[in-house]
C-alpha atoms as a PDB file:
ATOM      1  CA  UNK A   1     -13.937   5.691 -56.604  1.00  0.00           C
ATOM      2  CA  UNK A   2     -10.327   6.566 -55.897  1.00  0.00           C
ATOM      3  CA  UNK A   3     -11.293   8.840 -53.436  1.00  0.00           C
ATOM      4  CA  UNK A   4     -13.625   6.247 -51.197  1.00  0.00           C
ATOM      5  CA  UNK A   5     -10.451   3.780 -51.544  1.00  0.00           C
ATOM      6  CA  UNK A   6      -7.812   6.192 -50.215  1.00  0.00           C
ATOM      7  CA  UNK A   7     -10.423   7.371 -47.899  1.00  0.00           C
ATOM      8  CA  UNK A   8     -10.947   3.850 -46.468  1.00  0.00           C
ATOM      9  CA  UNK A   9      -7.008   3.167 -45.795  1.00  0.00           C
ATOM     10  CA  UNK A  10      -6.867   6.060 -44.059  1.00  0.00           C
ATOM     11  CA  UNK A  11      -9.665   5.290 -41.824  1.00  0.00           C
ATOM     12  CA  UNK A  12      -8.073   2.034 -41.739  1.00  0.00           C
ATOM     13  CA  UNK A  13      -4.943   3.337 -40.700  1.00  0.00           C
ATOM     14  CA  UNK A  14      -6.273   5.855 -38.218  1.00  0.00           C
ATOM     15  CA  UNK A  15      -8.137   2.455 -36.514  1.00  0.00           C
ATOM     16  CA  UNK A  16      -4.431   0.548 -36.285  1.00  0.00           C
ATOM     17  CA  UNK A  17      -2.442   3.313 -34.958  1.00  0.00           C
ATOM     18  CA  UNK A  18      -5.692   4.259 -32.484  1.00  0.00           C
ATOM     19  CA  UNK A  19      -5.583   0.164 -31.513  1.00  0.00           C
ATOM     20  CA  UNK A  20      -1.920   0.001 -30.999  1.00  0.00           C
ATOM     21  CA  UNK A  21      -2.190   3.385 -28.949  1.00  0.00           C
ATOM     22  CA  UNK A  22      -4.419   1.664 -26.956  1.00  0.00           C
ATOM     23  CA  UNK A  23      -2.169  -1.260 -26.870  1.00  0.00           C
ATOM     24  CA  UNK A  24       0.890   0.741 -25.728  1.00  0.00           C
ATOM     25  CA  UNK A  25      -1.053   2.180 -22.628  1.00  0.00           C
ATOM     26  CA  UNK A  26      -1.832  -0.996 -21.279  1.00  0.00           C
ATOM     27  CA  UNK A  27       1.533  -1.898 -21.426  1.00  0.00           C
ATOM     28  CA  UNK A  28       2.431   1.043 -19.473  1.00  0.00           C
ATOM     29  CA  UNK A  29      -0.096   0.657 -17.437  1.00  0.00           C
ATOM     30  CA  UNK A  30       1.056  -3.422 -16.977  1.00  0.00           C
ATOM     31  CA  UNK A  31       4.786  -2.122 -16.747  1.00  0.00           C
ATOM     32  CA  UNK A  32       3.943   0.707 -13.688  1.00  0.00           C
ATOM     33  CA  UNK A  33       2.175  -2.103 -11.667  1.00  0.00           C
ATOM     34  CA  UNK A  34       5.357  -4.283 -11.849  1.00  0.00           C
ATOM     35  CA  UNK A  35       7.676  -1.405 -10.850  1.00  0.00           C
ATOM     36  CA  UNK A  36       5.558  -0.410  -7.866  1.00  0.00           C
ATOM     37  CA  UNK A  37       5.347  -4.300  -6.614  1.00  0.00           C
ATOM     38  CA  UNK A  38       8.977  -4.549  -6.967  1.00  0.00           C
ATOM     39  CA  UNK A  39       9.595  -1.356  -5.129  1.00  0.00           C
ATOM     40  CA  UNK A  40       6.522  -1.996  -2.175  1.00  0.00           C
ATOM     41  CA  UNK A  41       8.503  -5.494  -1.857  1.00  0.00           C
ATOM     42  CA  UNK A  42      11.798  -3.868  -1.257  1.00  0.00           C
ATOM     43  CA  UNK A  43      10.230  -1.520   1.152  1.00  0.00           C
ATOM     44  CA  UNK A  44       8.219  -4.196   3.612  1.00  0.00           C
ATOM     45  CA  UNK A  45      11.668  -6.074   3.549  1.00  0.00           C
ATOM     46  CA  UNK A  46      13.547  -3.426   4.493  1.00  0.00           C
ATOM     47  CA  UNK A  47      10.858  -2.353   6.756  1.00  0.00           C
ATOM     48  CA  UNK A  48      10.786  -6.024   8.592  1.00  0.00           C
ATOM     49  CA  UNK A  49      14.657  -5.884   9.010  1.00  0.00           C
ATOM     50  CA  UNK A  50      14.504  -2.834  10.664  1.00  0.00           C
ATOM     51  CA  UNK A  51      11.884  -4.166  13.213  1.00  0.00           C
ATOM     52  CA  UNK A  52      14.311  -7.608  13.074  1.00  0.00           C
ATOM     53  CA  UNK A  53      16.834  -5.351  13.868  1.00  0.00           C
ATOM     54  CA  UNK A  54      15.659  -3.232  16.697  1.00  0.00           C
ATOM     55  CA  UNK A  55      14.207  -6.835  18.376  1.00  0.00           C
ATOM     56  CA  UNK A  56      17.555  -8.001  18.052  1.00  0.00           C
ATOM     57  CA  UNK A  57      19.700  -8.840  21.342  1.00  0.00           C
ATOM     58  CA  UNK A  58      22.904 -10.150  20.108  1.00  0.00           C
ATOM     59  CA  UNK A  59      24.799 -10.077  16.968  1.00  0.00           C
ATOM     60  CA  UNK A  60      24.087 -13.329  15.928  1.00  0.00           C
ATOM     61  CA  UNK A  61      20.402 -11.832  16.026  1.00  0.00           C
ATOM     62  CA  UNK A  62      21.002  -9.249  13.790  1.00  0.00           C
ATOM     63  CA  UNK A  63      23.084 -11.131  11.368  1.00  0.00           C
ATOM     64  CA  UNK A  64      19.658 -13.342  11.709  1.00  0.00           C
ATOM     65  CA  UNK A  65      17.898 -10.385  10.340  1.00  0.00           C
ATOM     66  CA  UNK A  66      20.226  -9.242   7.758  1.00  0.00           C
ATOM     67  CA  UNK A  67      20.402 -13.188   6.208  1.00  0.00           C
ATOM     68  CA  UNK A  68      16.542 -12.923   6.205  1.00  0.00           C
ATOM     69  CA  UNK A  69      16.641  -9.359   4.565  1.00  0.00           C
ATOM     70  CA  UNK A  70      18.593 -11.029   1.940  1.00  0.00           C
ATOM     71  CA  UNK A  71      16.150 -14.092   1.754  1.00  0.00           C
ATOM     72  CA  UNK A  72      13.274 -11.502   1.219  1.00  0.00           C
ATOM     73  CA  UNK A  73      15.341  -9.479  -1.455  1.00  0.00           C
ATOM     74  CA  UNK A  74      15.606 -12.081  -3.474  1.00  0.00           C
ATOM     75  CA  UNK A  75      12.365 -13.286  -3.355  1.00  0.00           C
ATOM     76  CA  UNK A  76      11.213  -9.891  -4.273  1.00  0.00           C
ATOM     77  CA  UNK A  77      13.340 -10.082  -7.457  1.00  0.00           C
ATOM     78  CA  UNK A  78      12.523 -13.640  -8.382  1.00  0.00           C
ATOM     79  CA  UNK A  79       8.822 -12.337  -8.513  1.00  0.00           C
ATOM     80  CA  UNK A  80       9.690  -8.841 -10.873  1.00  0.00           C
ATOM     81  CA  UNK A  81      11.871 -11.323 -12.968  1.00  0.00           C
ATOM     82  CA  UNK A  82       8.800 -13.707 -13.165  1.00  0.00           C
ATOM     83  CA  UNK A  83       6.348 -10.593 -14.246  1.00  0.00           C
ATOM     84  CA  UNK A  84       9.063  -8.783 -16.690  1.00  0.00           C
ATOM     85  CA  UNK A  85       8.526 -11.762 -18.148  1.00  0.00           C
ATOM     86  CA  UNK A  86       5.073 -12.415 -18.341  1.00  0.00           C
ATOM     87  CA  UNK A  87       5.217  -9.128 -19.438  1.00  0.00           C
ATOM     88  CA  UNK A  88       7.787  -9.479 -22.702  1.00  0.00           C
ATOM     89  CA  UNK A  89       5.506 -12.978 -23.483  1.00  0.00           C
ATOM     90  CA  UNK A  90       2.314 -11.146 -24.171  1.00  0.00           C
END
């Protein structure tokens, strides 16, 4: 009888740690996606300033496109700010 019992919390156990295994590589998986937003939203900012840029005539043009680089930037980090957290409330 002793046997069956320890057997059974250890099967138990193996089940938890297996479920929070589990649990831990959808996090990562959750945690990657965010990363690589954040970073592809960086990179078509940058990406339109540079076109902005290159369009540009004047300076006031180009300060144009560096003010809406900005805008852009911190758009991008309102969002990963918005998903860390969705993140840390699950």
């Amino acid at each position: 009888m002793k046997k069956l019992i320890i057997v059974l919390i250890t099967l138990f156990a193996a089940i938890v740690v297996h479920a929070e295994q589990g649990k831990d590589a959808e996090r990562f998986a959750k945690m990657k996606e965010i990363k690589l937003q954040g970073i592809d939203g960086r990179l078509s900012a940058s990406q339109q300033e540079r076109s902005c840029v290159n369009a540009a005539a004047t300076n006031d043009a180009v300060e144009a496109c560096a003010q809406a680089s900005r805008q852009a930037m911190k758009e991008v980090e309102q969002q990963q700010k918005s998903s860390w957290a969705s993140l840390k409330n699950k």
